[in-house]
PDB file of N, CA and C in Angstrom:
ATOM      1  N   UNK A   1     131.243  38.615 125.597  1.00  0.00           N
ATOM      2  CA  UNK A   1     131.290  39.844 126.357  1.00  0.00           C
ATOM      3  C   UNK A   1     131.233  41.024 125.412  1.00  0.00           C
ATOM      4  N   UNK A   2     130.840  42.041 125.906  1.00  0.00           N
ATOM      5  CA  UNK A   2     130.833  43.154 125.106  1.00  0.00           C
ATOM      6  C   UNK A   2     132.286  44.176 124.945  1.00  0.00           C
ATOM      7  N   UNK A   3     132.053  44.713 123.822  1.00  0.00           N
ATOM      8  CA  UNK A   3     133.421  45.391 123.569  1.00  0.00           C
ATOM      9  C   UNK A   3     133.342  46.419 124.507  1.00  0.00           C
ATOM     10  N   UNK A   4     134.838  46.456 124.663  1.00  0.00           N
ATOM     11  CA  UNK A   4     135.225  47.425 125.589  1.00  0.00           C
ATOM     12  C   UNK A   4     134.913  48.867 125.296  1.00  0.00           C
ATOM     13  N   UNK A   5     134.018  50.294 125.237  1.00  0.00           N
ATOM     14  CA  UNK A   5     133.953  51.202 124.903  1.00  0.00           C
ATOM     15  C   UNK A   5     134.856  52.267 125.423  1.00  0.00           C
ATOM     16  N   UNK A   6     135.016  52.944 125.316  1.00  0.00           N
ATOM     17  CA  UNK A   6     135.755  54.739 125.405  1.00  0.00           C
ATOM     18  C   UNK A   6     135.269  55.374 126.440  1.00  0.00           C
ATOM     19  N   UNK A   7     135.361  55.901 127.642  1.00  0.00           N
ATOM     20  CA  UNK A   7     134.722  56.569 128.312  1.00  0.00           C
ATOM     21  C   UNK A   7     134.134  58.143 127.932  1.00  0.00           C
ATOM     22  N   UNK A   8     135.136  58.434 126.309  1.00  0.00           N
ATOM     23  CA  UNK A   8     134.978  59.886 126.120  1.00  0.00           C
ATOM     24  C   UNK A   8     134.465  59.653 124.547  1.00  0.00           C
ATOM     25  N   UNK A   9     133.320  59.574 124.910  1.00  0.00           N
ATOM     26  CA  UNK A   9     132.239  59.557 123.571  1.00  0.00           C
ATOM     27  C   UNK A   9     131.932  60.863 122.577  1.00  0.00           C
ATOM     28  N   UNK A  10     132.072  60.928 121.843  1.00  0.00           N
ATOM     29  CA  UNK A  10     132.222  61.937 120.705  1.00  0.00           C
ATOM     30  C   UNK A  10     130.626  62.132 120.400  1.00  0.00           C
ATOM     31  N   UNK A  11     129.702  61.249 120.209  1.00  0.00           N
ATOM     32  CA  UNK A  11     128.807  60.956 119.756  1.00  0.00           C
ATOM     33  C   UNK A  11     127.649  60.380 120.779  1.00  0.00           C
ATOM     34  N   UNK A  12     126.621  61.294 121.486  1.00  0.00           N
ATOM     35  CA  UNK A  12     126.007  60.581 122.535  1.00  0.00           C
ATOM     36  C   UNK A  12     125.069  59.651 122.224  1.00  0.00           C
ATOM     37  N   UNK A  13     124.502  59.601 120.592  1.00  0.00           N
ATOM     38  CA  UNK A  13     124.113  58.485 119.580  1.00  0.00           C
ATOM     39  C   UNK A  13     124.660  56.863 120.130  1.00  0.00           C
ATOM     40  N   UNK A  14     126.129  57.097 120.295  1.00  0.00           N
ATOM     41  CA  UNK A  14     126.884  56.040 120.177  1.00  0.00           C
ATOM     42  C   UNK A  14     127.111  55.413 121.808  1.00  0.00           C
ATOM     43  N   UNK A  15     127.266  56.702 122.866  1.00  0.00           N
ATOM     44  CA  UNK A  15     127.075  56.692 124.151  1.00  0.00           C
ATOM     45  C   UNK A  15     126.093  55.673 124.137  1.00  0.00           C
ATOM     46  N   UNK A  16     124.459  56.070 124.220  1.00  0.00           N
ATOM     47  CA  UNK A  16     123.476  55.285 124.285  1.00  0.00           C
ATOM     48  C   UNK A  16     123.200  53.816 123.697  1.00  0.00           C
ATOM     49  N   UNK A  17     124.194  53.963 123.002  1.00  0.00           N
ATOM     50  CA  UNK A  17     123.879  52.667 121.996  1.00  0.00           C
ATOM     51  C   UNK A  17     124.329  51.480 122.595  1.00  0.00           C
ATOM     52  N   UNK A  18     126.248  52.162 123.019  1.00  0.00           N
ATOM     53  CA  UNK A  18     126.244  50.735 124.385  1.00  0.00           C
ATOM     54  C   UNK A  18     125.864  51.112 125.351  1.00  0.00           C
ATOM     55  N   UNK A  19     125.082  51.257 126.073  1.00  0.00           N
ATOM     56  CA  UNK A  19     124.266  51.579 127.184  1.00  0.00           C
ATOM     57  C   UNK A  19     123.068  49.966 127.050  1.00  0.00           C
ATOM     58  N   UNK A  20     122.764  50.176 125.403  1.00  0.00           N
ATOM     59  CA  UNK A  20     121.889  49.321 125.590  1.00  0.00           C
ATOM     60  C   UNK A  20     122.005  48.265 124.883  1.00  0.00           C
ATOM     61  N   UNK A  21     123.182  47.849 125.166  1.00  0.00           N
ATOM     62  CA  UNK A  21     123.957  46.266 124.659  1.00  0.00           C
ATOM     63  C   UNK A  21     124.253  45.863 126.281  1.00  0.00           C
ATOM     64  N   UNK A  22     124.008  46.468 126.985  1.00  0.00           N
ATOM     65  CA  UNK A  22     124.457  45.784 128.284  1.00  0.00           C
ATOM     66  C   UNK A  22     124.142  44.043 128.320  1.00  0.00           C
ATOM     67  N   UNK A  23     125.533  43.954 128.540  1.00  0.00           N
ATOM     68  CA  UNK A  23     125.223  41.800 129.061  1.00  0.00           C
ATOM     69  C   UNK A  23     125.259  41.630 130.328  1.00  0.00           C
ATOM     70  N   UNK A  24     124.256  41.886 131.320  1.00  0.00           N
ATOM     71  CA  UNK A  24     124.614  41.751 132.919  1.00  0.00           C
ATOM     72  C   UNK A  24     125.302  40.382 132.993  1.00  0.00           C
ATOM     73  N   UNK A  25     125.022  39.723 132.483  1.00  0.00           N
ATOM     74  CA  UNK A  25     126.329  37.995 133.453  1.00  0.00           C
ATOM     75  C   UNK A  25     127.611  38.133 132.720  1.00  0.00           C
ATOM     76  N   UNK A  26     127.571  38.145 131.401  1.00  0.00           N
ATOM     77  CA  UNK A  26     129.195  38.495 130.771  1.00  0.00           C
ATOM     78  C   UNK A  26     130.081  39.418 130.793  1.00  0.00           C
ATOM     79  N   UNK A  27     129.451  40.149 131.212  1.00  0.00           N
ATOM     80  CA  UNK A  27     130.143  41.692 131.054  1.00  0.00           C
ATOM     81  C   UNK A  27     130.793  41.889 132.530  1.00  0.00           C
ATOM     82  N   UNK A  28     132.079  42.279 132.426  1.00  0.00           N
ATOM     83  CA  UNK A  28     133.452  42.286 133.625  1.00  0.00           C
ATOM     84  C   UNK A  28     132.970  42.954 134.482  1.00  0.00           C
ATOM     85  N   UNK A  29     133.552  43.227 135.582  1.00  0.00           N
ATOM     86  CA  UNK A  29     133.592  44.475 136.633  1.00  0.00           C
ATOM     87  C   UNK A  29     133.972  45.181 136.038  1.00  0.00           C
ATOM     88  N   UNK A  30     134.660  45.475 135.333  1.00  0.00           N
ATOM     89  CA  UNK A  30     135.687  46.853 134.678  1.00  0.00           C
ATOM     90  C   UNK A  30     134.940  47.484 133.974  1.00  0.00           C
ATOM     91  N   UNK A  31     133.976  46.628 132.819  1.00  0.00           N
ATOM     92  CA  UNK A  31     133.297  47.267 131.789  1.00  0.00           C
ATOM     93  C   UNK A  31     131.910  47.412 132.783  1.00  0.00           C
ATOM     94  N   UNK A  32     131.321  47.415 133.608  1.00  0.00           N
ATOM     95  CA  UNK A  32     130.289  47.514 134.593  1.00  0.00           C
ATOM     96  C   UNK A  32     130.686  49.050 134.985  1.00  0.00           C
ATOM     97  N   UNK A  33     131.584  49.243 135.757  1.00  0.00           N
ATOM     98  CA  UNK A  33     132.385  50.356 136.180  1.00  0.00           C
ATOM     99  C   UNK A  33     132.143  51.292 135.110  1.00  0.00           C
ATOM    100  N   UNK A  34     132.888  51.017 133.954  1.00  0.00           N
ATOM    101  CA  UNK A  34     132.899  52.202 132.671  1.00  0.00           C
ATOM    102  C   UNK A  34     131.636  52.314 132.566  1.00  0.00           C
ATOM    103  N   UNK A  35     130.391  51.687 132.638  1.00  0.00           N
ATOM    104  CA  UNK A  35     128.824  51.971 132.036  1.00  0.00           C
ATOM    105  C   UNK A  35     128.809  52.833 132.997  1.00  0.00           C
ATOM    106  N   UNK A  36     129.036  52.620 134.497  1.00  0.00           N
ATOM    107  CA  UNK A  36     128.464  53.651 135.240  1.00  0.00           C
ATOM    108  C   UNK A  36     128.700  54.509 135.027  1.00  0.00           C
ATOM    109  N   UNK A  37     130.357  55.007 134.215  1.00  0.00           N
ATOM    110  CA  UNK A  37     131.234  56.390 133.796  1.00  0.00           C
ATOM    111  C   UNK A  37     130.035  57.138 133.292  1.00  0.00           C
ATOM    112  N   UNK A  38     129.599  55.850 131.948  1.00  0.00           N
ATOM    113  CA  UNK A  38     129.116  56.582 130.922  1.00  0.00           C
ATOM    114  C   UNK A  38     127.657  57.398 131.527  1.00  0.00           C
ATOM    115  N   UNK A  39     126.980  56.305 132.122  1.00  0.00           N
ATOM    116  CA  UNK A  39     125.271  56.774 132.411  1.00  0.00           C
ATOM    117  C   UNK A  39     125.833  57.937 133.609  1.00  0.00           C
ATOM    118  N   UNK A  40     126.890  57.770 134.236  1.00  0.00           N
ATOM    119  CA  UNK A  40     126.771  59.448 135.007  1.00  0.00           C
ATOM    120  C   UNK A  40     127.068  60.570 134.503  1.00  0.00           C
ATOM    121  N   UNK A  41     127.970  59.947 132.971  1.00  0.00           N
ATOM    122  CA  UNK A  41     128.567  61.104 132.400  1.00  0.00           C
ATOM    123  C   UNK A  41     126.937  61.818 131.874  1.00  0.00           C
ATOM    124  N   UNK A  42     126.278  61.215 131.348  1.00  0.00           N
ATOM    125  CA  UNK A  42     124.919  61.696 130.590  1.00  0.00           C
ATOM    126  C   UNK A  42     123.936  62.415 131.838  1.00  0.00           C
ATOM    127  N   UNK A  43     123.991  62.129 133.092  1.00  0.00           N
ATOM    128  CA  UNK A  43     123.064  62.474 133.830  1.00  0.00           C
ATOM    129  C   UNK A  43     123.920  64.311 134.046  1.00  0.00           C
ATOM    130  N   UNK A  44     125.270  64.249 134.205  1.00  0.00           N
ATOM    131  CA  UNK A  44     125.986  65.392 134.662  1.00  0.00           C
ATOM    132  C   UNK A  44     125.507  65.968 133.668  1.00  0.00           C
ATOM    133  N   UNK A  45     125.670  65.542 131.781  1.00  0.00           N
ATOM    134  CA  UNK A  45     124.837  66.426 130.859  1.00  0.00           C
ATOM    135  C   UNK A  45     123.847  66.843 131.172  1.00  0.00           C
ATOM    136  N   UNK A  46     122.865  65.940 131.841  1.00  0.00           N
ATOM    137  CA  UNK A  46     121.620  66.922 131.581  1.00  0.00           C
ATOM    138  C   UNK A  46     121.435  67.537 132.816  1.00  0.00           C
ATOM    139  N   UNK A  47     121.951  67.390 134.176  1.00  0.00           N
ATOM    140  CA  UNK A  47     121.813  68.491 134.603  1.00  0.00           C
ATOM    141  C   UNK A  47     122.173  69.493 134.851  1.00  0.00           C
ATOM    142  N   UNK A  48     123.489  69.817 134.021  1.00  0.00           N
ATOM    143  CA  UNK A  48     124.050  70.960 133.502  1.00  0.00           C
ATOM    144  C   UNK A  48     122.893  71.847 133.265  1.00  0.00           C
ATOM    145  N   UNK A  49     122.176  71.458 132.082  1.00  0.00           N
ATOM    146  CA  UNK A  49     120.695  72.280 131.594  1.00  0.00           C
ATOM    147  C   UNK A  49     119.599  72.625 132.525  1.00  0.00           C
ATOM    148  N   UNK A  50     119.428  71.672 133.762  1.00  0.00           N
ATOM    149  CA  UNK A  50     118.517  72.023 134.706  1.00  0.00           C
ATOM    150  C   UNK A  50     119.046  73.013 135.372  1.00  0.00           C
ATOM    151  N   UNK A  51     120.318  73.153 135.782  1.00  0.00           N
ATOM    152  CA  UNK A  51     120.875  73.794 137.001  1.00  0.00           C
ATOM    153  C   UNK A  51     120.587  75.478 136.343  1.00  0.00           C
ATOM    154  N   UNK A  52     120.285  75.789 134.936  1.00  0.00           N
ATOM    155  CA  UNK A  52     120.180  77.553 134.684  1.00  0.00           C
ATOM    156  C   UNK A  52     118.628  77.368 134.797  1.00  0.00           C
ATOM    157  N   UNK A  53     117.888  77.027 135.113  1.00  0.00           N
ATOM    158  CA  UNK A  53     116.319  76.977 135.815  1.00  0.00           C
ATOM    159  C   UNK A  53     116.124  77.409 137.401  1.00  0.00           C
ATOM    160  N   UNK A  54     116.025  78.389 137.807  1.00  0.00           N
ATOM    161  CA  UNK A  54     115.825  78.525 139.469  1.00  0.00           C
ATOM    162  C   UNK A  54     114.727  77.285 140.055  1.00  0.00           C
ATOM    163  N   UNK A  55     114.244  76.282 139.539  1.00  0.00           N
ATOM    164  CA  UNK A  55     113.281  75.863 139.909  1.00  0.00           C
ATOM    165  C   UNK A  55     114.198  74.652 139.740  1.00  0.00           C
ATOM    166  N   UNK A  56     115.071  73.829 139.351  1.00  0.00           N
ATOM    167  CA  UNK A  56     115.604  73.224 139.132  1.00  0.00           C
ATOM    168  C   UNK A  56     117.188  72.889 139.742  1.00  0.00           C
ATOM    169  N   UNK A  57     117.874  73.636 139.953  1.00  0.00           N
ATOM    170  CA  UNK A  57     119.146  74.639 139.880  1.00  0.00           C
ATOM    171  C   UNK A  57     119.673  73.886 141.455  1.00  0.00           C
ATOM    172  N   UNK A  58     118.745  73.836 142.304  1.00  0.00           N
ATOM    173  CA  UNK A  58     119.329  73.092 143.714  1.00  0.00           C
ATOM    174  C   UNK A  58     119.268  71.915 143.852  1.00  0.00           C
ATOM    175  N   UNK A  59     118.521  70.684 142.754  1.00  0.00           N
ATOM    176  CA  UNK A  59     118.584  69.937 142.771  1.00  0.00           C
ATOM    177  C   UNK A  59     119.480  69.109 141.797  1.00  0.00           C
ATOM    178  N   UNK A  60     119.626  69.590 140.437  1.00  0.00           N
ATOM    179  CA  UNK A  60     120.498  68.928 139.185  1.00  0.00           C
ATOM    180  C   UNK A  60     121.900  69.672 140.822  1.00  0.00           C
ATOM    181  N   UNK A  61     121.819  70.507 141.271  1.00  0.00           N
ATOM    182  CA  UNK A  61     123.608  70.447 142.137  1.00  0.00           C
ATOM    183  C   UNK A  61     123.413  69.165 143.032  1.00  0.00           C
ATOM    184  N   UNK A  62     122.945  69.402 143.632  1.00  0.00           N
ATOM    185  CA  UNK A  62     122.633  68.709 144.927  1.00  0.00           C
ATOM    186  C   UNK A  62     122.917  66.984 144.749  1.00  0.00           C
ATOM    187  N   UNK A  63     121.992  66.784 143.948  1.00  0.00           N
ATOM    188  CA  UNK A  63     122.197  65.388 143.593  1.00  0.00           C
ATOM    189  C   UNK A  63     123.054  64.427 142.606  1.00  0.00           C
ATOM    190  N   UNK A  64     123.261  65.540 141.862  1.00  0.00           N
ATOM    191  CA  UNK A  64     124.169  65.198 140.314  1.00  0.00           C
ATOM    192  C   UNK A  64     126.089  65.775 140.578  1.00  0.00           C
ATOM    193  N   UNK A  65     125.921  67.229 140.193  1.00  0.00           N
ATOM    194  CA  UNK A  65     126.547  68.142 139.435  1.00  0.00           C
ATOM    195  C   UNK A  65     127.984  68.122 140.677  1.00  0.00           C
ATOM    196  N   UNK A  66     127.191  68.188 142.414  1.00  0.00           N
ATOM    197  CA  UNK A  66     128.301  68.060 143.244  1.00  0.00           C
ATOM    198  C   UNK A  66     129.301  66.412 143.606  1.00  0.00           C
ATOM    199  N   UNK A  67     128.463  65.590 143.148  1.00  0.00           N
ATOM    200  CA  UNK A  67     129.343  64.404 142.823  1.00  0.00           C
ATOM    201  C   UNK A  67     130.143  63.798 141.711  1.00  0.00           C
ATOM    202  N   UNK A  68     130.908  62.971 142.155  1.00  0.00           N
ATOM    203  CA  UNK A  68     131.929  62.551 141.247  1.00  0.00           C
ATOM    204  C   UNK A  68     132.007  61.175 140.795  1.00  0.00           C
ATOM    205  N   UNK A  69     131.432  61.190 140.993  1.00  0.00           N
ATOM    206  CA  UNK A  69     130.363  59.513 140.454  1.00  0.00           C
ATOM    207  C   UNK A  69     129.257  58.641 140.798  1.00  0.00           C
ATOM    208  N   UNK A  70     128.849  58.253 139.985  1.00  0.00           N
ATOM    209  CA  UNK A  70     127.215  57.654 139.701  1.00  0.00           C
ATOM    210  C   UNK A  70     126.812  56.842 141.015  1.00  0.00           C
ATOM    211  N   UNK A  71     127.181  56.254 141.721  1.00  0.00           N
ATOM    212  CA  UNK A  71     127.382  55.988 143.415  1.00  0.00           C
ATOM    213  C   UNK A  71     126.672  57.115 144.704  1.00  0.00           C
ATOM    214  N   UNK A  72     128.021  58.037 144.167  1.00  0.00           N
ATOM    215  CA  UNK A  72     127.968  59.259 145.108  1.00  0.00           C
ATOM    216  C   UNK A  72     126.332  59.817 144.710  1.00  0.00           C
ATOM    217  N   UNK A  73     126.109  60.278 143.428  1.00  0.00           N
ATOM    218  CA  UNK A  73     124.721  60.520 143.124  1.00  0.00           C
ATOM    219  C   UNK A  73     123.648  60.370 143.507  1.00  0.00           C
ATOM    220  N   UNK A  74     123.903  58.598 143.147  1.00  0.00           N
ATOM    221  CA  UNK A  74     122.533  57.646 143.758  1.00  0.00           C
ATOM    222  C   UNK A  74     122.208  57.903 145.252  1.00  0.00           C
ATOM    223  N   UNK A  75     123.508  57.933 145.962  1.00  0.00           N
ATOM    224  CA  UNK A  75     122.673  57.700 147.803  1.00  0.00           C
ATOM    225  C   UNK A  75     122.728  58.806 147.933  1.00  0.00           C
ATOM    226  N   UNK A  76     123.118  59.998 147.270  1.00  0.00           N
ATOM    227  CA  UNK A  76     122.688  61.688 147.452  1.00  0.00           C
ATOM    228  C   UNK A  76     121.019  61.579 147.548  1.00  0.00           C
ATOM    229  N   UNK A  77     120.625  61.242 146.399  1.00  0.00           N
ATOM    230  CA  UNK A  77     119.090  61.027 145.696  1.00  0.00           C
ATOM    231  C   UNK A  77     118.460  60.560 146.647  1.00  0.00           C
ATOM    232  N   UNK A  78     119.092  58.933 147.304  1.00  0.00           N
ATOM    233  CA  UNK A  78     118.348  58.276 147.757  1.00  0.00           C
ATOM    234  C   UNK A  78     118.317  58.745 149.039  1.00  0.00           C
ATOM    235  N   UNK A  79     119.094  59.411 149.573  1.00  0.00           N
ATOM    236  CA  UNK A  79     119.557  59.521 151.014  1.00  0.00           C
ATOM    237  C   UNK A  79     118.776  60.749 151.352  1.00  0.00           C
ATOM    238  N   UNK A  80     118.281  61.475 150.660  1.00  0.00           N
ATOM    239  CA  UNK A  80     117.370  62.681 151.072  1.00  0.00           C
ATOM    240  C   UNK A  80     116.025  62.223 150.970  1.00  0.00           C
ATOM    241  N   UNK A  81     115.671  60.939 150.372  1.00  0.00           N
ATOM    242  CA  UNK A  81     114.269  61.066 150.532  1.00  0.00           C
ATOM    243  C   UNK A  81     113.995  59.944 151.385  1.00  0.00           C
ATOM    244  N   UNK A  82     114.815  59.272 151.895  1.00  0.00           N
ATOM    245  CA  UNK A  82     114.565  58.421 153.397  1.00  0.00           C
ATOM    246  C   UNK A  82     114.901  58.738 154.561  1.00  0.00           C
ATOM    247  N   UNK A  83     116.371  59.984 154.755  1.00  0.00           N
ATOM    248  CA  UNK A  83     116.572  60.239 155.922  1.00  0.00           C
ATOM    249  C   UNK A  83     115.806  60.522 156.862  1.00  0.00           C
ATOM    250  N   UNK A  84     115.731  60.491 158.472  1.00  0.00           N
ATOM    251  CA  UNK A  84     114.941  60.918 159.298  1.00  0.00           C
ATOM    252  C   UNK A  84     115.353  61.390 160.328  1.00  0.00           C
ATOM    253  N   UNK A  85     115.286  61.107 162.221  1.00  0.00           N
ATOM    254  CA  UNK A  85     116.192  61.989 163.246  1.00  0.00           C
ATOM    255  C   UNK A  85     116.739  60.739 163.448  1.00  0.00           C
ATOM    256  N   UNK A  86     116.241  59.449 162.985  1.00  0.00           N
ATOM    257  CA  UNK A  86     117.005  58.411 163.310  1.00  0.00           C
ATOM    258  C   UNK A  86     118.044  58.486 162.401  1.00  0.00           C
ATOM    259  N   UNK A  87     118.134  58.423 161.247  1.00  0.00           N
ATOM    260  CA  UNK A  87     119.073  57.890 160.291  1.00  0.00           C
ATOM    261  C   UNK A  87     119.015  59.131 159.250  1.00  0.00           C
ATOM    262  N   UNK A  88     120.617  60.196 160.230  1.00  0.00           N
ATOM    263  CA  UNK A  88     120.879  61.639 159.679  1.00  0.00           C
ATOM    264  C   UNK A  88     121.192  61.483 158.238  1.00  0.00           C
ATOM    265  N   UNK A  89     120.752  62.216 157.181  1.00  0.00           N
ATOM    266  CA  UNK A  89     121.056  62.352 155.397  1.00  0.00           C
ATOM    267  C   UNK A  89     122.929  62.166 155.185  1.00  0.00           C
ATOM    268  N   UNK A  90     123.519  62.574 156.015  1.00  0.00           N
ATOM    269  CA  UNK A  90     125.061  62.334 155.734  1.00  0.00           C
ATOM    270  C   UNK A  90     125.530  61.391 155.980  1.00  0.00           C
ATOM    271  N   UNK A  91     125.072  60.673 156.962  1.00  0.00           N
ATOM    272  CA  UNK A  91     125.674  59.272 157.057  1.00  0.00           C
ATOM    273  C   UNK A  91     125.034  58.371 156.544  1.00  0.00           C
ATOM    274  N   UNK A  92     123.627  58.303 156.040  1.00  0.00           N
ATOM    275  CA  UNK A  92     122.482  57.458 155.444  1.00  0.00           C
ATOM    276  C   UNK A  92     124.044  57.812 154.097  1.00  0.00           C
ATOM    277  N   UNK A  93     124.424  58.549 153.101  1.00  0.00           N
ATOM    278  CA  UNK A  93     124.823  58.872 152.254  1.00  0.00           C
ATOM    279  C   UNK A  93     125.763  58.391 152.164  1.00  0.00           C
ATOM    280  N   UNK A  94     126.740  58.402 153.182  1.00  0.00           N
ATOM    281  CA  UNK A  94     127.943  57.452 153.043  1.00  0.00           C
ATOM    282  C   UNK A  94     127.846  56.440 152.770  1.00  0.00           C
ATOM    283  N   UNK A  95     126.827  55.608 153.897  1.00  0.00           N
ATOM    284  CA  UNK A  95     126.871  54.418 153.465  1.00  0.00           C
ATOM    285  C   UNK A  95     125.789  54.177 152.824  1.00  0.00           C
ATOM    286  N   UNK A  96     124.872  54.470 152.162  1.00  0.00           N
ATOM    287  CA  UNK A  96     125.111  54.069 150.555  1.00  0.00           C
ATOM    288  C   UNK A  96     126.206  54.218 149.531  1.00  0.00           C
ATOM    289  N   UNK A  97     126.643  55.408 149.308  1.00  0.00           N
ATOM    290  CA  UNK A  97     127.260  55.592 148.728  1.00  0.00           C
ATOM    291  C   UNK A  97     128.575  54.081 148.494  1.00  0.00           C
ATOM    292  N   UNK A  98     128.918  53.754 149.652  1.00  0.00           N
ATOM    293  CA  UNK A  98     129.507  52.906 149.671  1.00  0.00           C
ATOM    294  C   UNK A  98     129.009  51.295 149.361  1.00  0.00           C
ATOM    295  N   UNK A  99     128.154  51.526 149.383  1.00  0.00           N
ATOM    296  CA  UNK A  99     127.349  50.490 149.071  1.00  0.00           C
ATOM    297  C   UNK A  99     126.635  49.995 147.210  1.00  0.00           C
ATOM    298  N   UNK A 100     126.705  51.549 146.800  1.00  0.00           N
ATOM    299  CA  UNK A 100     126.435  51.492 145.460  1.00  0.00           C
ATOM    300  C   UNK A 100     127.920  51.419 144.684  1.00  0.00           C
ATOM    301  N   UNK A 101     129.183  51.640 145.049  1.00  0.00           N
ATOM    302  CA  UNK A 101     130.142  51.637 144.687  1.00  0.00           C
ATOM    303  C   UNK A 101     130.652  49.567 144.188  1.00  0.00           C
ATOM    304  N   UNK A 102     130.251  49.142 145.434  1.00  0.00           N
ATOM    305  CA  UNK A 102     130.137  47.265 145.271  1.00  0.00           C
ATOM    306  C   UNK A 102     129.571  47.150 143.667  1.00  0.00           C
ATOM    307  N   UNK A 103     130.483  46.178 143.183  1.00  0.00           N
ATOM    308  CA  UNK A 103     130.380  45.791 142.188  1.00  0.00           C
ATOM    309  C   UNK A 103     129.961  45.042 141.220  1.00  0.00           C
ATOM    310  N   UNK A 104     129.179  44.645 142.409  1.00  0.00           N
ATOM    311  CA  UNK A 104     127.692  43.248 142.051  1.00  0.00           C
ATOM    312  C   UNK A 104     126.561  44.684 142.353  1.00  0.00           C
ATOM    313  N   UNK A 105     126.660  45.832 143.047  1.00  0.00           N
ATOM    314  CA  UNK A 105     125.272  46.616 142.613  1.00  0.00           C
ATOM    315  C   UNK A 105     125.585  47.357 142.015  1.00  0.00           C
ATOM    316  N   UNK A 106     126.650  48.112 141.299  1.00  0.00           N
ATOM    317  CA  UNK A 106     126.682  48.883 140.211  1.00  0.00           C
ATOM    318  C   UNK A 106     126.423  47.303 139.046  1.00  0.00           C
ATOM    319  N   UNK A 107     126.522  46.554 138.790  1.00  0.00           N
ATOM    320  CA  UNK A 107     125.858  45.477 137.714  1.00  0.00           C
ATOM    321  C   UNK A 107     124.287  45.940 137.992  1.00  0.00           C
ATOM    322  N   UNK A 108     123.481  45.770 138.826  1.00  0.00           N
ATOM    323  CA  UNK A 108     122.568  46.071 138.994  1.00  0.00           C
ATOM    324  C   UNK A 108     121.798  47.147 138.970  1.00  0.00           C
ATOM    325  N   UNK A 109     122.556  48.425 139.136  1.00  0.00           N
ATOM    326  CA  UNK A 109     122.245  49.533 138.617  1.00  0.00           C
ATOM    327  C   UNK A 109     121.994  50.214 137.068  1.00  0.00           C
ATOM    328  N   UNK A 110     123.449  49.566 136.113  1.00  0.00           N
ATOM    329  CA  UNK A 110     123.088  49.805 135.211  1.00  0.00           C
ATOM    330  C   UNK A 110     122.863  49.039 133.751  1.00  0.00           C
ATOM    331  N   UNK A 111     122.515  47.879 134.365  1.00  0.00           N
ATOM    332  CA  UNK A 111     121.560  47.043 133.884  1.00  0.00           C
ATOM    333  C   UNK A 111     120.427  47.027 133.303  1.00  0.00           C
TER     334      UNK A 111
END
């Protein structure tokens, strides 16, 4: 299994580095969980930088910057570009959201 990393990386060199030691079959729920920390912590980085772009700015919020984890993100993302009058963007969102939170598809996510 892979070593357990830090969620508060000093070094985004080092961030990335276990990012890409991932062991999808050995690697715990717990340390699955922390990758997601990490790859949302890096996405909130960069769209920090999009969000001072007016052309940019409603989406690094929208999809990134107003959630609180890599879950919430994903069915933000995903949930606006499938919703329809059948299947309203807020509840399409929940349940993903809840759905990307499961711990056999966050393995799969950041894998």
């Amino acid at each position: 299994a892979a070593a357990k990393q830090s969620l508060h990386f000093e070094d985004s060199d080092a961030m990335e580095a276990s990012l890409r030691h991932f062991d999808f079959v050995g690697t715990s729920d717990g340390e699955v969980a922390q990758r997601a920390s990490v790859i949302f912590w890096l996405m909130r980085r960069e769209a920090k930088e999009l969000a001072s772009s007016p052309l940019t700015r409603r989406v690094a919020h929208d999809w990134i910057l107003r959630h609180n984890s890599l879950p919430d993100a994903l069915a933000a993302m995903v949930s606006s570009k499938v919703a329809n009058e059948l299947a309203p963007q807020r509840e399409l969102e929940r349940l993903m959201a809840s759905i990307y939170a499961k711990p056999q598809v966050q393995r799969a996510v950041v894998a």
